[in-house]
Protein backbone atom coordinates (compact mmCIF):
# COMPACT_ATOMS: atom_id res chain seq x y z
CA UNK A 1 0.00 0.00 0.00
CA UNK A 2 1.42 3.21 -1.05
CA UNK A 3 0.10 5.08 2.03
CA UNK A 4 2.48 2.58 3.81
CA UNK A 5 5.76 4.12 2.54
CA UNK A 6 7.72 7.27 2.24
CA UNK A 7 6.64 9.09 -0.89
CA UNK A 8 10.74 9.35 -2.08
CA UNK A 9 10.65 5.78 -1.87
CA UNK A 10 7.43 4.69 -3.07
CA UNK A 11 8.56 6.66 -6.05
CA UNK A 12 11.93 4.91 -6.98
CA UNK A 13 10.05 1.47 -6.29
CA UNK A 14 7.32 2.66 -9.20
CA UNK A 15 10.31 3.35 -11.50
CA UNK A 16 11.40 -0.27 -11.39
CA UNK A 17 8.02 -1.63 -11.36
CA UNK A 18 7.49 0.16 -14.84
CA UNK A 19 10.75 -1.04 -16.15
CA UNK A 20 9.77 -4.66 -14.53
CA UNK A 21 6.32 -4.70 -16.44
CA UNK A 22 7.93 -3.23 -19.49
CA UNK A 23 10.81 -6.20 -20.04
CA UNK A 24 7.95 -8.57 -19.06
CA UNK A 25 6.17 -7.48 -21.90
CA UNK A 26 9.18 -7.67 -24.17
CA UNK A 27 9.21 -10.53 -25.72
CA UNK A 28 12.00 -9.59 -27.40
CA UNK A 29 13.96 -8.76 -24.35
CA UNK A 30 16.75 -11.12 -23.43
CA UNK A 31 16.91 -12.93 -20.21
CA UNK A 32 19.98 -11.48 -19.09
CA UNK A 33 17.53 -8.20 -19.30
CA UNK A 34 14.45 -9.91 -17.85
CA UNK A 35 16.87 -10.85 -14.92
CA UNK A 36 18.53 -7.43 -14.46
CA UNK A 37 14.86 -5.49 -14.09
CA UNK A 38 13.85 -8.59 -11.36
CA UNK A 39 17.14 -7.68 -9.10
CA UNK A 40 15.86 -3.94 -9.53
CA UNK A 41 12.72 -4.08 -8.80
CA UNK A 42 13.50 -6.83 -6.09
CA UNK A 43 15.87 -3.72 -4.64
CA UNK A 44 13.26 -0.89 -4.81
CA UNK A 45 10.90 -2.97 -2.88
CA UNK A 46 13.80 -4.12 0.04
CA UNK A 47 14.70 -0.43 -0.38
CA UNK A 48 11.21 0.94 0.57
CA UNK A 49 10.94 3.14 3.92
CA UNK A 50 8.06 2.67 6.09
CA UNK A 51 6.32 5.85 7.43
CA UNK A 52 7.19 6.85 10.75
CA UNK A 53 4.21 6.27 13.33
CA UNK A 54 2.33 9.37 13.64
CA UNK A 55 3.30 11.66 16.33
CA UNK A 56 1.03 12.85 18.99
CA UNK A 57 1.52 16.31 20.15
CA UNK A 58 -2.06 16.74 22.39
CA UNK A 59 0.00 16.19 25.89
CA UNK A 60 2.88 18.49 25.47
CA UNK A 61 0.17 20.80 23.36
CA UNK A 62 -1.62 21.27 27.16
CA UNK A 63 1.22 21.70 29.42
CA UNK A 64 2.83 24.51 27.10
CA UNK A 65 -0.50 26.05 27.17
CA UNK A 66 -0.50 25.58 30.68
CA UNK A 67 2.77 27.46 31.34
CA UNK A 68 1.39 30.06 28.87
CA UNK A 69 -1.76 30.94 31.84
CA UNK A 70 1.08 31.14 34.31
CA UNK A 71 2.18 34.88 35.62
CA UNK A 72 5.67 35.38 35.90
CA UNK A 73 5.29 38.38 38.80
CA UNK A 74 3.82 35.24 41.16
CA UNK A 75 7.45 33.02 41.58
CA UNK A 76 10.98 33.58 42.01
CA UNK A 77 13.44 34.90 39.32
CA UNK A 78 15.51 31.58 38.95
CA UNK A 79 12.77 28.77 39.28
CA UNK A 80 10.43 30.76 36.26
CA UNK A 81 13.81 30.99 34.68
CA UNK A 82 14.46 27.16 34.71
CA UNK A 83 10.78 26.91 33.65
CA UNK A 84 11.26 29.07 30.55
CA UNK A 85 14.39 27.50 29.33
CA UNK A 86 12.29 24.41 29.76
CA UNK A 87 9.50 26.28 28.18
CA UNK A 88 11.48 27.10 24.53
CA UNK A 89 12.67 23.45 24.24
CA UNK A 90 9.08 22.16 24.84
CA UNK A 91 8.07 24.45 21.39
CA UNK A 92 10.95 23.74 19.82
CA UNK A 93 9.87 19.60 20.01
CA UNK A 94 5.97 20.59 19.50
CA UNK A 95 6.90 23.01 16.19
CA UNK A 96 9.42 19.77 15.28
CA UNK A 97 8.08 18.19 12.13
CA UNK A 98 10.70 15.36 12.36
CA UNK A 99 10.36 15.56 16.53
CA UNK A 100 9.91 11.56 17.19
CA UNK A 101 7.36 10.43 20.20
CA UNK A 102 10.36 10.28 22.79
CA UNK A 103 11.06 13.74 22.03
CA UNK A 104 8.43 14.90 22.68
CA UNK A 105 6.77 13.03 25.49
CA UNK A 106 10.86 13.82 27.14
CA UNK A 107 10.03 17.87 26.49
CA UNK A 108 6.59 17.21 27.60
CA UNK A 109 7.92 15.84 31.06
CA UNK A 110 10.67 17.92 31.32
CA UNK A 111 8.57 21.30 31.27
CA UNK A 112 6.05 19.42 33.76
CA UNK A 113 8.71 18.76 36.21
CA UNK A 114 9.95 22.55 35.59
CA UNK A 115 6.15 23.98 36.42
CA UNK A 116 5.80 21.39 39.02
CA UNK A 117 8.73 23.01 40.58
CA UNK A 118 8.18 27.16 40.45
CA UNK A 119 8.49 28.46 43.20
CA UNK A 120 5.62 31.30 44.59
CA UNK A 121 7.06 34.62 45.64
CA UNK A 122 6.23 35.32 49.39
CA UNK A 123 3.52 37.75 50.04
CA UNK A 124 4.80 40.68 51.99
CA UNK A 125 3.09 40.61 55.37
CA UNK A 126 2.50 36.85 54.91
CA UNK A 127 3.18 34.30 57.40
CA UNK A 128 6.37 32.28 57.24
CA UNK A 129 6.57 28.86 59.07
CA UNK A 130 9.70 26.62 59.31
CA UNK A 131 11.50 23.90 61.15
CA UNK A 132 12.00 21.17 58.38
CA UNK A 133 13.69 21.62 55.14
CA UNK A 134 10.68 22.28 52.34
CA UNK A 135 10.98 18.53 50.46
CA UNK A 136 12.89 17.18 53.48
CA UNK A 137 12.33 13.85 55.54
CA UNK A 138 12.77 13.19 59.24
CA UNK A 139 12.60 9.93 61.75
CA UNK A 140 10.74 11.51 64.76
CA UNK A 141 8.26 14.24 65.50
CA UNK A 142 8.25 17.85 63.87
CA UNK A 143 7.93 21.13 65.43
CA UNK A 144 6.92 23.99 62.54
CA UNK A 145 6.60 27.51 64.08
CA UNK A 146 5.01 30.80 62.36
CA UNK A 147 6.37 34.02 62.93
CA UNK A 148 2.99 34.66 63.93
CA UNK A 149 -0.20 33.44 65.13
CA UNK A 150 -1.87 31.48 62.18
CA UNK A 151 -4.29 28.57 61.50
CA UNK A 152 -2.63 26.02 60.31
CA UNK A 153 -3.84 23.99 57.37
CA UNK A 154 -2.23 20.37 57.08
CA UNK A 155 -2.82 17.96 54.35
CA UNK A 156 -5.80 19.94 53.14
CA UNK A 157 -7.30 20.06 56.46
CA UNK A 158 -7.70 23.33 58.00
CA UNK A 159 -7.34 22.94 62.13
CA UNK A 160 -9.29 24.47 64.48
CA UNK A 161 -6.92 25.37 66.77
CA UNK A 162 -4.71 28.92 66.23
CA UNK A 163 -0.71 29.21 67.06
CA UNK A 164 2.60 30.34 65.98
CA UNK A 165 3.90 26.25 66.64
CA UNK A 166 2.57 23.29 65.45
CA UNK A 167 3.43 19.37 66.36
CA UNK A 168 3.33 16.31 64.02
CA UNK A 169 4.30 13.28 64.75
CA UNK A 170 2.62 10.67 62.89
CA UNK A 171 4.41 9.12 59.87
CA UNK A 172 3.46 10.18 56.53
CA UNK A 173 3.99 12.80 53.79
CA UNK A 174 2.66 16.23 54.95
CA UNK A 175 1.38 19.45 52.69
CA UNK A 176 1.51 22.08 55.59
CA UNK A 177 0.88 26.08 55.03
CA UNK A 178 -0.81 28.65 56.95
CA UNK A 179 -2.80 31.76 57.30
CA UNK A 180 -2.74 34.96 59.18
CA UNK A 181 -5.70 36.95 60.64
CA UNK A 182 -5.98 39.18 57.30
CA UNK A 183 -6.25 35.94 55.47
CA UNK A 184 -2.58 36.28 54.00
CA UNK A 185 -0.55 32.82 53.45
CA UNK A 186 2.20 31.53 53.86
CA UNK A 187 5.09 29.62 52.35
CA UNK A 188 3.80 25.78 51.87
CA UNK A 189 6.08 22.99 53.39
CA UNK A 190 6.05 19.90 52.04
CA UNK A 191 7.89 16.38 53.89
CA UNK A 192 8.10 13.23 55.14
CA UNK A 193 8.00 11.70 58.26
CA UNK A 194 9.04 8.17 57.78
CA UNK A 195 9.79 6.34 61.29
CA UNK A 196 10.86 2.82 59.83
CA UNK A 197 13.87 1.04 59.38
CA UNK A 198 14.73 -0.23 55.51
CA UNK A 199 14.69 -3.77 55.24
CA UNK A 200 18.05 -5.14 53.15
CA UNK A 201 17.87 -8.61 51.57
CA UNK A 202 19.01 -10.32 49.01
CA UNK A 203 18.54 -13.09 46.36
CA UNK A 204 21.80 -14.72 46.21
CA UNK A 205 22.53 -15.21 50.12
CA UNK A 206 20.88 -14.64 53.35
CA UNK A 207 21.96 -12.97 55.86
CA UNK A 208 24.93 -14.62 57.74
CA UNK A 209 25.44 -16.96 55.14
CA UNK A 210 27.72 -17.71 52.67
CA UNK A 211 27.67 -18.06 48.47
CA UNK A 212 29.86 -18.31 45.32
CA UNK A 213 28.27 -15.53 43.37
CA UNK A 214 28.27 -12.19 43.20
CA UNK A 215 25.71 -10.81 45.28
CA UNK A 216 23.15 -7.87 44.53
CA UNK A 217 21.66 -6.40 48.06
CA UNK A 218 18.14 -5.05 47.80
CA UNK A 219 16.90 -2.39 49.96
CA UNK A 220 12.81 -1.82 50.09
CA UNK A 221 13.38 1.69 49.30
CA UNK A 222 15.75 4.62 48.34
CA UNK A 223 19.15 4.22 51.19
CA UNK A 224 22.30 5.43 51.17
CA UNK A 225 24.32 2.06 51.31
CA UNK A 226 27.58 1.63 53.33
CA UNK A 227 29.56 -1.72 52.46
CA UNK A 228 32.81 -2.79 54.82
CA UNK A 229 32.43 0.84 56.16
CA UNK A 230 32.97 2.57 53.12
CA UNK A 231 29.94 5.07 52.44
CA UNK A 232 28.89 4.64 48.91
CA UNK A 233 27.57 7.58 47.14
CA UNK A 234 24.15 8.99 46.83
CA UNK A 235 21.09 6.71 47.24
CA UNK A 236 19.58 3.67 45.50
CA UNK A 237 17.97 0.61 45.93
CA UNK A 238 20.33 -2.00 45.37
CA UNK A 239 23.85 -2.38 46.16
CA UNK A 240 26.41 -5.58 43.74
CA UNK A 241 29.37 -6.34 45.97
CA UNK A 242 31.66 -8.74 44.66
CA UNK A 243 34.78 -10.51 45.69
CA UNK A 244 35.66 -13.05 47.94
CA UNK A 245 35.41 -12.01 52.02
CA UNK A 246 33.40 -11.22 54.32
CA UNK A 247 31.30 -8.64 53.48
CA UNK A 248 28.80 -6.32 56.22
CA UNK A 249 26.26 -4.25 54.12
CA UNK A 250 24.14 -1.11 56.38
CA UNK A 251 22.18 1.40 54.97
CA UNK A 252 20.14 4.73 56.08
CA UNK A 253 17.25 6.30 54.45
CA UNK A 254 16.51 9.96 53.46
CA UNK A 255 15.06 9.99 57.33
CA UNK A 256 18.51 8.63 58.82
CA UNK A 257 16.82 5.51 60.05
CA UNK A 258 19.67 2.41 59.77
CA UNK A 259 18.41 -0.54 58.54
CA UNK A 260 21.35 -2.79 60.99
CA UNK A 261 23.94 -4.93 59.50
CA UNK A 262 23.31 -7.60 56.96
CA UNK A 263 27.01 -9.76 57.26
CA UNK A 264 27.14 -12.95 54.51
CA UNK A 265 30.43 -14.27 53.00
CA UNK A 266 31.59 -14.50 49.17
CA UNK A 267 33.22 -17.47 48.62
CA UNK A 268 34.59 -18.60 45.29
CA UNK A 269 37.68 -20.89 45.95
CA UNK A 270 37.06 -24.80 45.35
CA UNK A 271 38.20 -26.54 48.85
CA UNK A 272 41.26 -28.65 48.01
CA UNK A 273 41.12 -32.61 48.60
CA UNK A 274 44.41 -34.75 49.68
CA UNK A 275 44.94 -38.13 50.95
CA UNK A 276 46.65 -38.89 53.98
CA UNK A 277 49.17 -40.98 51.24
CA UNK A 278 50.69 -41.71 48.27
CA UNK A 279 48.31 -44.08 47.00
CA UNK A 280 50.01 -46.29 43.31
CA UNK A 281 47.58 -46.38 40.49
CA UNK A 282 45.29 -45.34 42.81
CA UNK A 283 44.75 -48.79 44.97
CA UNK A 284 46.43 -49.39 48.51
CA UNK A 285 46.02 -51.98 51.22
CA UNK A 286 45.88 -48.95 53.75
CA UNK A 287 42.99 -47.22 54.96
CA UNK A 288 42.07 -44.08 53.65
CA UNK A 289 41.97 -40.56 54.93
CA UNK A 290 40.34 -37.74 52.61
CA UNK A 291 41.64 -34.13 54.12
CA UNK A 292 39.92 -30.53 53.44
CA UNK A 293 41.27 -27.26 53.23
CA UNK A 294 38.04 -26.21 54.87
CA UNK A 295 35.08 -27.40 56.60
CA UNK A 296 33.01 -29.87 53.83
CA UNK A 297 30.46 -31.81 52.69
CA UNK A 298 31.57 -35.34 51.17
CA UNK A 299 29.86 -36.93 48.95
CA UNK A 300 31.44 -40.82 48.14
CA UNK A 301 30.39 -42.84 44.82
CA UNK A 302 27.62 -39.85 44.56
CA UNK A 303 25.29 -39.89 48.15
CA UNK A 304 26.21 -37.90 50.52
CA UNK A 305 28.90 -39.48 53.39
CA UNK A 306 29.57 -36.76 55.91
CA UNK A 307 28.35 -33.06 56.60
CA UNK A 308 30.71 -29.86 57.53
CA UNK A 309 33.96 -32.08 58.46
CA UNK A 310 37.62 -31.84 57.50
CA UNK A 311 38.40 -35.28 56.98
CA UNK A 312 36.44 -38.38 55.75
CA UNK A 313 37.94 -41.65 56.79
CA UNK A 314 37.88 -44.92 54.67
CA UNK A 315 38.50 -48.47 56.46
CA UNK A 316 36.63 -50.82 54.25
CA UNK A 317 37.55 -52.52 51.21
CA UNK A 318 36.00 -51.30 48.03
CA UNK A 319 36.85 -48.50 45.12
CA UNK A 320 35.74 -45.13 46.00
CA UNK A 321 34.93 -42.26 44.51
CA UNK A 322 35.31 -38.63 46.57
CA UNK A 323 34.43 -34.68 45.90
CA UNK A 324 33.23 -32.06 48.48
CA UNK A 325 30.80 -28.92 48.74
CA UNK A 326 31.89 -26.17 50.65
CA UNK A 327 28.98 -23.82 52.40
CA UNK A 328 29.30 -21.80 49.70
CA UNK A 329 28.31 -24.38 47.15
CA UNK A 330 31.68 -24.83 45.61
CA UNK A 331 33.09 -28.32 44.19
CA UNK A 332 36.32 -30.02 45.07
CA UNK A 333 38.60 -31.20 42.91
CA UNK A 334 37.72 -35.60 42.98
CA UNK A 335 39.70 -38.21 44.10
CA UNK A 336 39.24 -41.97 43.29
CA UNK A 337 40.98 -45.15 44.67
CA UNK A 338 40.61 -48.52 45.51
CA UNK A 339 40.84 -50.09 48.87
CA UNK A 340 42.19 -54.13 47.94
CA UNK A 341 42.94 -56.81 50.86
């Protein structure tokens, strides 16, 4: 279908379709000709460009008309200046002919985000409360105080109650502003009290115990990690250590609560098998004793012999076959002898 493809390409593809028809219809054409117009036209139809997937513009449309409505008198200098730089790239993408749907949908956020975040020019005369960082989170009760008597409005509720202070202590995210007597307002704080500990696990090893992978540790929200005391960095969810040790993982949230130590052990060396002998061609008349670098499993002719030992004695005639598991699941090298009398 024609309304399929690019018009440029559409175009070359009817060239060699008219070529194509025309040696078809040549009966004197030779086949070395009849061939040559088939790879052509074979070419110009590989060589045909879909259409790009219509772009819509109705989202990013609204929020640029949105930030039209706004007043620039009614926020600070540098947060309507971050909104207006955000403002021109959001018409540059919606005037774009060849803007793609990640473009804009990215300029559409992007100026979102910038309105989201303008920030309202205090009314002189209005109230000002403080006493936690606007955005901020905390582990325990908050105190806000006004500078003046106010009602305070929290979470959309007005209270009934009038003060210059004001005490929260429950957890949860707070929208908290006030007014004066003349009906002025004030500067809005906005925060979170969060009062419990993040929970760190993983899915390679629990805690206290031991592997042979690499482990990823998984916190059930945004911490600041600390591995083998070393602070790591900003905060995220999930933390790869790697390497053989012992390794003890903490973390704090944005609050500061500590989510306590969570101590396992990377282990990637094989434990090493010996015999207590040189044993010839691997049979002896001697009993047998099987020796661990470390603390094993055994496992003889394939069942399982003896649990978290060093050594693994043989007394009886018979051939054996012997490997170990260490705790954190790695194999021993295997040794196999015979026992004749």
């Amino acid at each position: 279908d024609e309304n399929d493809y690019t018009a440029e390409s559409w175009a070359a593809m009817q060239m060699k379709f008219t070529e194509a028809v025309d040696a078809f219809e040549n009966e004197s054409a030779t086949q070395a000709e009849v061939d040559a117009a088939k790879d052509a036209l074979r070419a110009a139809i590989d060589a045909l460009e879909t259409k790009p997937e219509p772009v819509d513009k109705t989202a990013l449309e609204a929020v640029i008309a949105e930030a039209n409505g706004l007043d620039e008198n009614d926020y600070t200098a540098e947060s309507w200046a971050a909104m207006q730089m955000k403002f021109t790239e959001a018409v540059d993408a919606f005037e774009n002919k060849s803007a793609t749907q990640a473009e804009v949908d990215a300029a559409k956020d992007a100026l979102r985000a910038a309105i989201d975040a303008l920030e309202t020019k205090p009314v002189e005369g209005a109230p000002i409360i403080s006493g936690i960082e606007d955005g901020g989170f905390w582990r325990g009760g908050v105190r806000l105080t006004a500078d003046k008597v106010v009602t305070w409005n929290v979470n959309g509720v007005e209270l009934p109650r009038k003060g210059a202070n004001l005490a929260l202590g429950d957890a949860g995210f707070y929208t908290v502003f006030a007014t004066d007597a003349e009906g002025c307002i004030s500067n809005t704080l906005t925060f979170t009290i969060d009062k419990e500990r993040p929970v760190l696990s993983s899915e390679q090893v629990e805690a206290n115990g031991m592997t042979n992978q690499d482990v990823i540790v998984r916190a059930d929200e945004d911490v600041r990690f600390e591995l083998d005391g070393v602070a790591i960095e900003g905060y995220s969810k999930e933390l790869a250590v790697s390497g053989s040790g012992r390794h003890v993982v903490k973390a704090y949230d944005r609050a500061g609560n500590y989510s306590g130590v969570f101590v396992f052990t990377i282990d990637q060396d094989a434990p090493v098998l010996s015999t207590n002998f040189f044993i010839l061609n691997g049979v002896t008349r001697y009993n047998v004793a099987v020796t661990a670098d470390e603390r094993v499993d055994y496992y003889v002719n394939g069942e399982l012999a003896a649990e978290n030992e060093y050594r693994c004695k043989f007394l009886e005639p018979g051939v054996y076959e012997v490997k170990a598991v260490d705790k954190a699941g790695n194999e021993s090298n295997t040794i196999k002898f015979e026992i004749r009398r």
